[in-house]
PDB file of N, CA and C in Angstrom:
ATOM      1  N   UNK A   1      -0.878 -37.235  19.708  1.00  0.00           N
ATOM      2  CA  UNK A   1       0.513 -37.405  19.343  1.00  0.00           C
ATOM      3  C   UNK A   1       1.279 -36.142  19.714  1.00  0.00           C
ATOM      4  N   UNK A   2       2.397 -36.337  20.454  1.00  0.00           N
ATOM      5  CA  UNK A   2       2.930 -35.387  20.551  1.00  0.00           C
ATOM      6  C   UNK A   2       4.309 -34.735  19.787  1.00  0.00           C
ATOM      7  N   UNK A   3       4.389 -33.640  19.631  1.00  0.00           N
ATOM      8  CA  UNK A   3       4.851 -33.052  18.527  1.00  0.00           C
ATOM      9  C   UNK A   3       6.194 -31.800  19.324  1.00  0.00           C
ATOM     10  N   UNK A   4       7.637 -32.659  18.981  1.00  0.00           N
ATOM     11  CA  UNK A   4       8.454 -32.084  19.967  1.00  0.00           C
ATOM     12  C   UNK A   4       9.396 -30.879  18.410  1.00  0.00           C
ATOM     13  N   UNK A   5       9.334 -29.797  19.156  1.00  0.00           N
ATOM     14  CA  UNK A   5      10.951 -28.876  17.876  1.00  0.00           C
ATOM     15  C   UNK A   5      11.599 -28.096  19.030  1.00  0.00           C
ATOM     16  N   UNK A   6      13.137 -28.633  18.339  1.00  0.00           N
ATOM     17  CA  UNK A   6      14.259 -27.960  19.568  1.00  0.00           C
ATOM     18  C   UNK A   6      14.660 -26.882  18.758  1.00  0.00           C
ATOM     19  N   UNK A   7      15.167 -25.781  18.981  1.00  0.00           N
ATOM     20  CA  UNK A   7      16.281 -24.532  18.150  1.00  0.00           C
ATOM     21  C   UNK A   7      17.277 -25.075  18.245  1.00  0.00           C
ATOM     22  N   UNK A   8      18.006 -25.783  16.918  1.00  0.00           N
ATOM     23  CA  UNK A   8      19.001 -25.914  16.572  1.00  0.00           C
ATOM     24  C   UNK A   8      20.150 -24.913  17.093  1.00  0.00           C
ATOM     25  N   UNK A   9      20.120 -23.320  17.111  1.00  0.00           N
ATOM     26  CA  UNK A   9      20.637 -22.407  17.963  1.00  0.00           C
ATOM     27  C   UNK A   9      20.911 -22.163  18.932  1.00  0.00           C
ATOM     28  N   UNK A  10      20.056 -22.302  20.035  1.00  0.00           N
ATOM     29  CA  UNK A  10      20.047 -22.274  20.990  1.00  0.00           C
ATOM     30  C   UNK A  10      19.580 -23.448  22.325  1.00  0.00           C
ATOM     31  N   UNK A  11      18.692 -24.135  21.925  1.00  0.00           N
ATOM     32  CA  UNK A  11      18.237 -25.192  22.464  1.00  0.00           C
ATOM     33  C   UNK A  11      17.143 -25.519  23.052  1.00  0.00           C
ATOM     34  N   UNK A  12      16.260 -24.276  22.896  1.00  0.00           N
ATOM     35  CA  UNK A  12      14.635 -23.722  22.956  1.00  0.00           C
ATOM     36  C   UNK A  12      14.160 -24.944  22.565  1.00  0.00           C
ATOM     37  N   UNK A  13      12.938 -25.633  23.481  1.00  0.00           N
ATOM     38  CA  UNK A  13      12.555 -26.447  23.181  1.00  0.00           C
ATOM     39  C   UNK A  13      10.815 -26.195  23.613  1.00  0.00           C
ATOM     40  N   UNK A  14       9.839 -26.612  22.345  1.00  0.00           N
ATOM     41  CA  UNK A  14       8.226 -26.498  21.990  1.00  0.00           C
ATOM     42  C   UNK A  14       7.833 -27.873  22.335  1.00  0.00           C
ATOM     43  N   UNK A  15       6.673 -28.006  22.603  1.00  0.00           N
ATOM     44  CA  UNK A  15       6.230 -29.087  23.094  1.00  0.00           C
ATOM     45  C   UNK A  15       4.296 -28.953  22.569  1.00  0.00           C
ATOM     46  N   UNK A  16       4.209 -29.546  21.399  1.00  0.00           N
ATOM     47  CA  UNK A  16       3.088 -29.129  21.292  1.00  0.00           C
ATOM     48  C   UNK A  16       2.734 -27.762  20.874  1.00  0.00           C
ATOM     49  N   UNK A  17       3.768 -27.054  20.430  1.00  0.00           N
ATOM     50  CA  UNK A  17       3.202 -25.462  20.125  1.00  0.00           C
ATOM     51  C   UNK A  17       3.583 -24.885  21.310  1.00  0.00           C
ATOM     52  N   UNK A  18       3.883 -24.991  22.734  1.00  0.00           N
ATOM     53  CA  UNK A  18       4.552 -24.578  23.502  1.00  0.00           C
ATOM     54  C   UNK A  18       5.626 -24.449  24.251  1.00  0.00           C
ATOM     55  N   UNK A  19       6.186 -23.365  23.945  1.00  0.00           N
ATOM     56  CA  UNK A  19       7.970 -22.771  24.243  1.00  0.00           C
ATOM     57  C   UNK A  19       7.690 -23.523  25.695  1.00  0.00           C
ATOM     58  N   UNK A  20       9.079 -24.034  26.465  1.00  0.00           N
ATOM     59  CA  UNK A  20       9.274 -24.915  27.715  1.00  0.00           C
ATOM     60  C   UNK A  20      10.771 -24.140  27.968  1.00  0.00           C
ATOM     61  N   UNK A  21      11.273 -23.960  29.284  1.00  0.00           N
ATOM     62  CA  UNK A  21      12.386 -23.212  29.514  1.00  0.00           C
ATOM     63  C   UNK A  21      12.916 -24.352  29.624  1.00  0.00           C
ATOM     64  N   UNK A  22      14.272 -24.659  29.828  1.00  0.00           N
ATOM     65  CA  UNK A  22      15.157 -25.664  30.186  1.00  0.00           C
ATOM     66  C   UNK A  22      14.987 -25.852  31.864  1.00  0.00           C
ATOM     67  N   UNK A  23      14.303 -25.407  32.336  1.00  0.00           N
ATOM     68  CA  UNK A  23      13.838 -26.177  33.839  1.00  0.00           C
ATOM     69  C   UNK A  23      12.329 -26.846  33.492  1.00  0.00           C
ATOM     70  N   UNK A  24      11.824 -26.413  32.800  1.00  0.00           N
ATOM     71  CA  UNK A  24      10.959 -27.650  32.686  1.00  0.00           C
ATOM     72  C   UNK A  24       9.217 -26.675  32.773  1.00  0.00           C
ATOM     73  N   UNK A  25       9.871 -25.650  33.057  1.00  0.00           N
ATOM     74  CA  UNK A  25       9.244 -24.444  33.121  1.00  0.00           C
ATOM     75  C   UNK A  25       7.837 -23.971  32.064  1.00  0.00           C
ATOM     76  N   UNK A  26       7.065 -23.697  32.007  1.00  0.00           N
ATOM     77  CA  UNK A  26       6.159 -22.942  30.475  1.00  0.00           C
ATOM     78  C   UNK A  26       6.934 -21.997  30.392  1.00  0.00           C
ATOM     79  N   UNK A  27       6.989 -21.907  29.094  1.00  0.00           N
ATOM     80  CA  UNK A  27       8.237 -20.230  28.721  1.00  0.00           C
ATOM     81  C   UNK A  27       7.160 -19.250  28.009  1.00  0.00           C
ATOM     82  N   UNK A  28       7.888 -18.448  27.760  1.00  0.00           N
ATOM     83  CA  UNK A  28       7.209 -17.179  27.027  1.00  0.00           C
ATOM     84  C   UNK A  28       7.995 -16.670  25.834  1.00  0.00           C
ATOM     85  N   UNK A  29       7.599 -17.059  24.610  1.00  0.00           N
ATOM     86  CA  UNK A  29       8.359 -16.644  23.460  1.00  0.00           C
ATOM     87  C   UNK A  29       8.989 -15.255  23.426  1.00  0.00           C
ATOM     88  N   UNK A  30       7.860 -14.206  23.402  1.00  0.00           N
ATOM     89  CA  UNK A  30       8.553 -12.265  23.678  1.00  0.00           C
ATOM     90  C   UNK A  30      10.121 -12.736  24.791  1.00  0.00           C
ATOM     91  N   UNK A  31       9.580 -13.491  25.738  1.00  0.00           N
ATOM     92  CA  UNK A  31      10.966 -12.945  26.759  1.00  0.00           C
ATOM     93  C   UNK A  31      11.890 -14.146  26.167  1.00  0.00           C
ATOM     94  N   UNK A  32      11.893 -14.643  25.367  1.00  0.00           N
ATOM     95  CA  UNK A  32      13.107 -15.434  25.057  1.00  0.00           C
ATOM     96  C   UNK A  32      13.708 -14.834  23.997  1.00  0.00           C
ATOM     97  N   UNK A  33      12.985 -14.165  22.980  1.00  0.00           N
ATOM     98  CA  UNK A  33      13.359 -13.426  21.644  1.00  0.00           C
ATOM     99  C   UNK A  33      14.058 -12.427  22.913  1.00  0.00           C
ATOM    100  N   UNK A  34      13.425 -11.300  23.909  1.00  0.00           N
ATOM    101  CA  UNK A  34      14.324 -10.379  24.152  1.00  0.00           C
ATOM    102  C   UNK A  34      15.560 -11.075  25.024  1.00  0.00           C
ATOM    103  N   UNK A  35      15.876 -12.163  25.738  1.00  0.00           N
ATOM    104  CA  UNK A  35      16.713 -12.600  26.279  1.00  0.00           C
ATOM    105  C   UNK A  35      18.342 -13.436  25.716  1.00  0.00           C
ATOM    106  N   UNK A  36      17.372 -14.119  24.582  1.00  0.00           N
ATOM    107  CA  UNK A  36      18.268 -14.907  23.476  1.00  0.00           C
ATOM    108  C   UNK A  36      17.908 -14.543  22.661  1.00  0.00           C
ATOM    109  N   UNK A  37      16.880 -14.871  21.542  1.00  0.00           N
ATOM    110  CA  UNK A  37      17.316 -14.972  19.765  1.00  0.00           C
ATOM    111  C   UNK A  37      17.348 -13.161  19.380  1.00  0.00           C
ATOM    112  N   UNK A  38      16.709 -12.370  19.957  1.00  0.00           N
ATOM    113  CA  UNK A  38      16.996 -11.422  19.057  1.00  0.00           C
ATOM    114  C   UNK A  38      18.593 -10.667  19.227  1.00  0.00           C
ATOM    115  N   UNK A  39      19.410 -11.295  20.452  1.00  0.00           N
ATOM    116  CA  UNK A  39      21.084 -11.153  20.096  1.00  0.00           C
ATOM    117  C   UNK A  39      21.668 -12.186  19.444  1.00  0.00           C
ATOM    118  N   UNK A  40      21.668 -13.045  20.290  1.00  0.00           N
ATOM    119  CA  UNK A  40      21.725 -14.695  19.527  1.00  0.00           C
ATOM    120  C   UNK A  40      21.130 -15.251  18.331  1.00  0.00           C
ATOM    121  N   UNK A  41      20.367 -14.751  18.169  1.00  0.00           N
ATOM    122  CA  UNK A  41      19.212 -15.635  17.279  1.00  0.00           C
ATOM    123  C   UNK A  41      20.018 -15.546  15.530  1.00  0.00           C
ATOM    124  N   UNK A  42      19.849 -16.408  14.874  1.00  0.00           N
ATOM    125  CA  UNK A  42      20.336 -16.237  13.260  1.00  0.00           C
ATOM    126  C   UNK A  42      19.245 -17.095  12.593  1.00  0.00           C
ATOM    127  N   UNK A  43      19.079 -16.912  11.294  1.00  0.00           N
ATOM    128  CA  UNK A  43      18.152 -17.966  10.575  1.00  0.00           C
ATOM    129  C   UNK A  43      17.901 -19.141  10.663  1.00  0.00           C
ATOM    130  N   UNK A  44      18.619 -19.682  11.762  1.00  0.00           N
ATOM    131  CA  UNK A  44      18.654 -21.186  12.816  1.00  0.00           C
ATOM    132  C   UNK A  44      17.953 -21.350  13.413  1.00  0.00           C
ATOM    133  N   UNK A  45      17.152 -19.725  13.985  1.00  0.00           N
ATOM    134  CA  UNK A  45      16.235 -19.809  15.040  1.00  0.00           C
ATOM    135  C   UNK A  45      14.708 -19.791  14.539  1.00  0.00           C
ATOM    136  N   UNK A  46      14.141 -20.881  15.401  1.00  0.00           N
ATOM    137  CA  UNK A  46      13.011 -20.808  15.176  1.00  0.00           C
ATOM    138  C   UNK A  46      11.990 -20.250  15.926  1.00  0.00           C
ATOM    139  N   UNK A  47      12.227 -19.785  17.024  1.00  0.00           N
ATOM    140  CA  UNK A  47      11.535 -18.954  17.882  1.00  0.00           C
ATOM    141  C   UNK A  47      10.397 -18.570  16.542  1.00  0.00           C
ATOM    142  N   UNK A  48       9.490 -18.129  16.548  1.00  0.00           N
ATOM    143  CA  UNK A  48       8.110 -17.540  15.751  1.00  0.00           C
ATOM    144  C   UNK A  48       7.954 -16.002  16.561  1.00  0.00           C
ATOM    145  N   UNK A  49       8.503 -15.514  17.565  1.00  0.00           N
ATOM    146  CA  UNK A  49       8.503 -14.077  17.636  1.00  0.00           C
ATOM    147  C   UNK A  49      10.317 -13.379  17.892  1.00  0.00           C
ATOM    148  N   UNK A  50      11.085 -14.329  17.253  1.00  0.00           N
ATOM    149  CA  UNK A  50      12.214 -13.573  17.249  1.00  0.00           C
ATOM    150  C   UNK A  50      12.250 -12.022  16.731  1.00  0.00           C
ATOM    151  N   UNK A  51      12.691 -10.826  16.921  1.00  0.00           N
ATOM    152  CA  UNK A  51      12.608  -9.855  16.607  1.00  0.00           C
ATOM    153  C   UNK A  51      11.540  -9.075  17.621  1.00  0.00           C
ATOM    154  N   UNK A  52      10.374  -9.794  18.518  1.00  0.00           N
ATOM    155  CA  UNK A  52       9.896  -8.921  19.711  1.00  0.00           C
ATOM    156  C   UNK A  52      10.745  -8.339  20.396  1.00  0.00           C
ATOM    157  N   UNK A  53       9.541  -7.078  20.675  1.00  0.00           N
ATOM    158  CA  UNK A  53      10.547  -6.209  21.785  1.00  0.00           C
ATOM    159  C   UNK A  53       9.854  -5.844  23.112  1.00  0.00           C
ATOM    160  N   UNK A  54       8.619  -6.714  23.140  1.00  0.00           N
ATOM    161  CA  UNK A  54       7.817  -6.588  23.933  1.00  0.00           C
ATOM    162  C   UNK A  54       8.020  -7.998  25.521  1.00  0.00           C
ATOM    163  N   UNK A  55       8.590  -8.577  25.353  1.00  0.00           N
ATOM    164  CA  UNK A  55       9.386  -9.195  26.436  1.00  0.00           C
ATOM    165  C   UNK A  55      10.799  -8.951  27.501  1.00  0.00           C
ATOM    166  N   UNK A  56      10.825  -9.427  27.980  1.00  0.00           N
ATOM    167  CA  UNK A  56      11.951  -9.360  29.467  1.00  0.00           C
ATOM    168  C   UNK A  56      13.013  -9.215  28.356  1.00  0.00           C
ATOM    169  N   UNK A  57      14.074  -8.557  28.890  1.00  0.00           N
ATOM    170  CA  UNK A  57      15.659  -8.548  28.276  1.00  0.00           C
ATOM    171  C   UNK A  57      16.845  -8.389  29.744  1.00  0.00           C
ATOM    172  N   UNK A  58      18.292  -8.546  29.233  1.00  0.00           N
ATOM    173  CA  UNK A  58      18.842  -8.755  30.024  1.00  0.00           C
ATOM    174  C   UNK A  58      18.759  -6.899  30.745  1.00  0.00           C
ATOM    175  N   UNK A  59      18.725  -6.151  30.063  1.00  0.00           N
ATOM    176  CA  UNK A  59      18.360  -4.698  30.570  1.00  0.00           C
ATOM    177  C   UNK A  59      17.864  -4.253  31.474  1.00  0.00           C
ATOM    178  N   UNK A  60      16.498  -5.319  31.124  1.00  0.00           N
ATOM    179  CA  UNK A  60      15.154  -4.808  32.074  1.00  0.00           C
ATOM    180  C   UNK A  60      15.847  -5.703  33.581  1.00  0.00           C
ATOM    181  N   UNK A  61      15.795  -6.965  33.094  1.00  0.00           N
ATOM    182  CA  UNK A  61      16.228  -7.356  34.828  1.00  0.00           C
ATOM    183  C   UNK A  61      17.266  -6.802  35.519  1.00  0.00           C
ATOM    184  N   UNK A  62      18.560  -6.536  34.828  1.00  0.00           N
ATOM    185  CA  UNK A  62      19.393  -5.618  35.327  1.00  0.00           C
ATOM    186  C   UNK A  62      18.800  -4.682  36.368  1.00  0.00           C
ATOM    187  N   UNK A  63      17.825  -3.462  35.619  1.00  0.00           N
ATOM    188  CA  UNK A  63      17.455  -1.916  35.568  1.00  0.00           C
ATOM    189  C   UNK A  63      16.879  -2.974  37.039  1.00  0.00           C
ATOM    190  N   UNK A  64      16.092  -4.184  37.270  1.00  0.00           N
ATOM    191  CA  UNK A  64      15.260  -4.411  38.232  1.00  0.00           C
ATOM    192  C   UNK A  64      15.981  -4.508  40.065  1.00  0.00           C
ATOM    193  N   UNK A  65      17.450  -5.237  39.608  1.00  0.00           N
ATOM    194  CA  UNK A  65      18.571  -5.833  40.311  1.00  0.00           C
ATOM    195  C   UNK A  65      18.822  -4.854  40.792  1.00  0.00           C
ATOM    196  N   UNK A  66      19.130  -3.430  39.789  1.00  0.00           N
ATOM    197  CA  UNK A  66      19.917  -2.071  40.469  1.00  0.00           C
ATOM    198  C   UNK A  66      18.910  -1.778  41.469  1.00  0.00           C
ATOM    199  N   UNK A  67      17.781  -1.185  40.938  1.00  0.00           N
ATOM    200  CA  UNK A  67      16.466  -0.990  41.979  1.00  0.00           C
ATOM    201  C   UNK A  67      16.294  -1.546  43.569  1.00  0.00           C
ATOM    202  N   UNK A  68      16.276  -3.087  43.135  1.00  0.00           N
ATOM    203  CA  UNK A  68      16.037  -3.315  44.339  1.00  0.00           C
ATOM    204  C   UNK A  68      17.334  -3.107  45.061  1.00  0.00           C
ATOM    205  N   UNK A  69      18.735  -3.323  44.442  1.00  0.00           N
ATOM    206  CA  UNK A  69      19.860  -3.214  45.660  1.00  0.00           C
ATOM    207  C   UNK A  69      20.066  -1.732  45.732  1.00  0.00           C
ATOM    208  N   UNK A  70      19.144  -0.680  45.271  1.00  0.00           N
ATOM    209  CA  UNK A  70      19.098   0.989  45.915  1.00  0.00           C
ATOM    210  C   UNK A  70      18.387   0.617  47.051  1.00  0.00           C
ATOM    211  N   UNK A  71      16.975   0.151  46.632  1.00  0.00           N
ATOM    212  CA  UNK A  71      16.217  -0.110  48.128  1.00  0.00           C
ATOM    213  C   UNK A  71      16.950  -0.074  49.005  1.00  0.00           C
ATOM    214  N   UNK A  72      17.359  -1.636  49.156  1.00  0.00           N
ATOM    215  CA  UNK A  72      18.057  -1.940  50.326  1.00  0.00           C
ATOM    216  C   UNK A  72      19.423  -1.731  51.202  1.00  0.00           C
ATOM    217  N   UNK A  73      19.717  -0.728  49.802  1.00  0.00           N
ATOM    218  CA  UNK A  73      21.045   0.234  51.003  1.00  0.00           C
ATOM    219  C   UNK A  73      20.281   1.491  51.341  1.00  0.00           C
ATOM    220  N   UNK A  74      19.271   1.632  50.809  1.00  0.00           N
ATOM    221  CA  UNK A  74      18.050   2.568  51.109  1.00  0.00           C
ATOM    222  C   UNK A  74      17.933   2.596  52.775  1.00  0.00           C
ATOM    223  N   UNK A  75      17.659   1.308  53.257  1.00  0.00           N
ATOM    224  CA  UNK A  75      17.089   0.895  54.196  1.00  0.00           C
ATOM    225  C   UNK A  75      17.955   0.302  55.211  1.00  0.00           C
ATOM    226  N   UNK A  76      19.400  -0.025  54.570  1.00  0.00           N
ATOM    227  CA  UNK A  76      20.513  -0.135  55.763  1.00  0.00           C
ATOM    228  C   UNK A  76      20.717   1.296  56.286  1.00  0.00           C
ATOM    229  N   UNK A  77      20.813   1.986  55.361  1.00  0.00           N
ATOM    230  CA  UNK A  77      20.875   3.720  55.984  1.00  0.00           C
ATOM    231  C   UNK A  77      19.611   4.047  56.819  1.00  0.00           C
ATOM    232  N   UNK A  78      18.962   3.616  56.452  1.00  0.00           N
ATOM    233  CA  UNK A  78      17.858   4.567  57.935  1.00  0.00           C
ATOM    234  C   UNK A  78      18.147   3.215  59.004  1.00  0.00           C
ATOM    235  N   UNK A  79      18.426   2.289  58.753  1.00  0.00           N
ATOM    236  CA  UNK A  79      18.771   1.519  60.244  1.00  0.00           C
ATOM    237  C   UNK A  79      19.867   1.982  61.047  1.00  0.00           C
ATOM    238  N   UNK A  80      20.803   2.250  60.390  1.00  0.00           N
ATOM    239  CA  UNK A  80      21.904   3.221  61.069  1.00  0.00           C
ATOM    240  C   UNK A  80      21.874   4.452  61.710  1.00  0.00           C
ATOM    241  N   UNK A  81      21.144   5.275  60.581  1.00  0.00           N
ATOM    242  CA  UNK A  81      20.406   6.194  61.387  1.00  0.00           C
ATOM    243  C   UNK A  81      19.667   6.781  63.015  1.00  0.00           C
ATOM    244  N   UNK A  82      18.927   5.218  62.780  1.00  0.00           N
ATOM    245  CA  UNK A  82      18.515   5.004  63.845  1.00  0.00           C
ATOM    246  C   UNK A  82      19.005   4.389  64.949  1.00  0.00           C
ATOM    247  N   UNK A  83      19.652   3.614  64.813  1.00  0.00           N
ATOM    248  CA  UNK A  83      20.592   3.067  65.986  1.00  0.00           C
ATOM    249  C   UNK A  83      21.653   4.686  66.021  1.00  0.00           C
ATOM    250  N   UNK A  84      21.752   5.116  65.457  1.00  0.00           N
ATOM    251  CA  UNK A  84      22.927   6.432  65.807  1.00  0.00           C
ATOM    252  C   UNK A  84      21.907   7.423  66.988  1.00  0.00           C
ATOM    253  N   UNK A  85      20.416   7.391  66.823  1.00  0.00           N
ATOM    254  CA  UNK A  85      19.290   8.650  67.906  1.00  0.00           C
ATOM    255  C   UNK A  85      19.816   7.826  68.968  1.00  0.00           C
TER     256      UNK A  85
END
């Protein structure tokens, strides 16, 4: 039998004991507490690790986004560079 709970809050949906992203995805509770419930989240939420701090946040992917777009003006500059020898 299967055994469905949505977050009234947010719209987190378990399937059997397992968090599911809204693509249809397997989710990961830590990165949803750091993504949604622990800004979002209120006594509505049922997440079971709301308050982790050990998952993805909007921070970390940020800090990831900046990174890679240093790289790659990293690397438009030495192409220029080089077309300039």
């Amino acid at each position: 039998m299967e055994s469905t709970k949505t977050c009234s809050k947010c719209g987190a949906t378990w399937i059997n004991g397992q968090h599911y992203w809204a693509t249809g995805n397997k989710g990961n509770e830590d990165d949803l507490a750091g993504l949604v419930c622990n800004k979002l989240g209120d006594d509505a939420c049922i997440n079971p690790k709301k308050g982790s701090n050990i998952g993805d946040t909007w921070a970390s992917r940020l800090g990831y986004m900046e990174g890679a777009m240093d790289a790659r003006k990293k690397m438009l500059e030495d192409l220029r560079e080089q077309e300039g020898e």
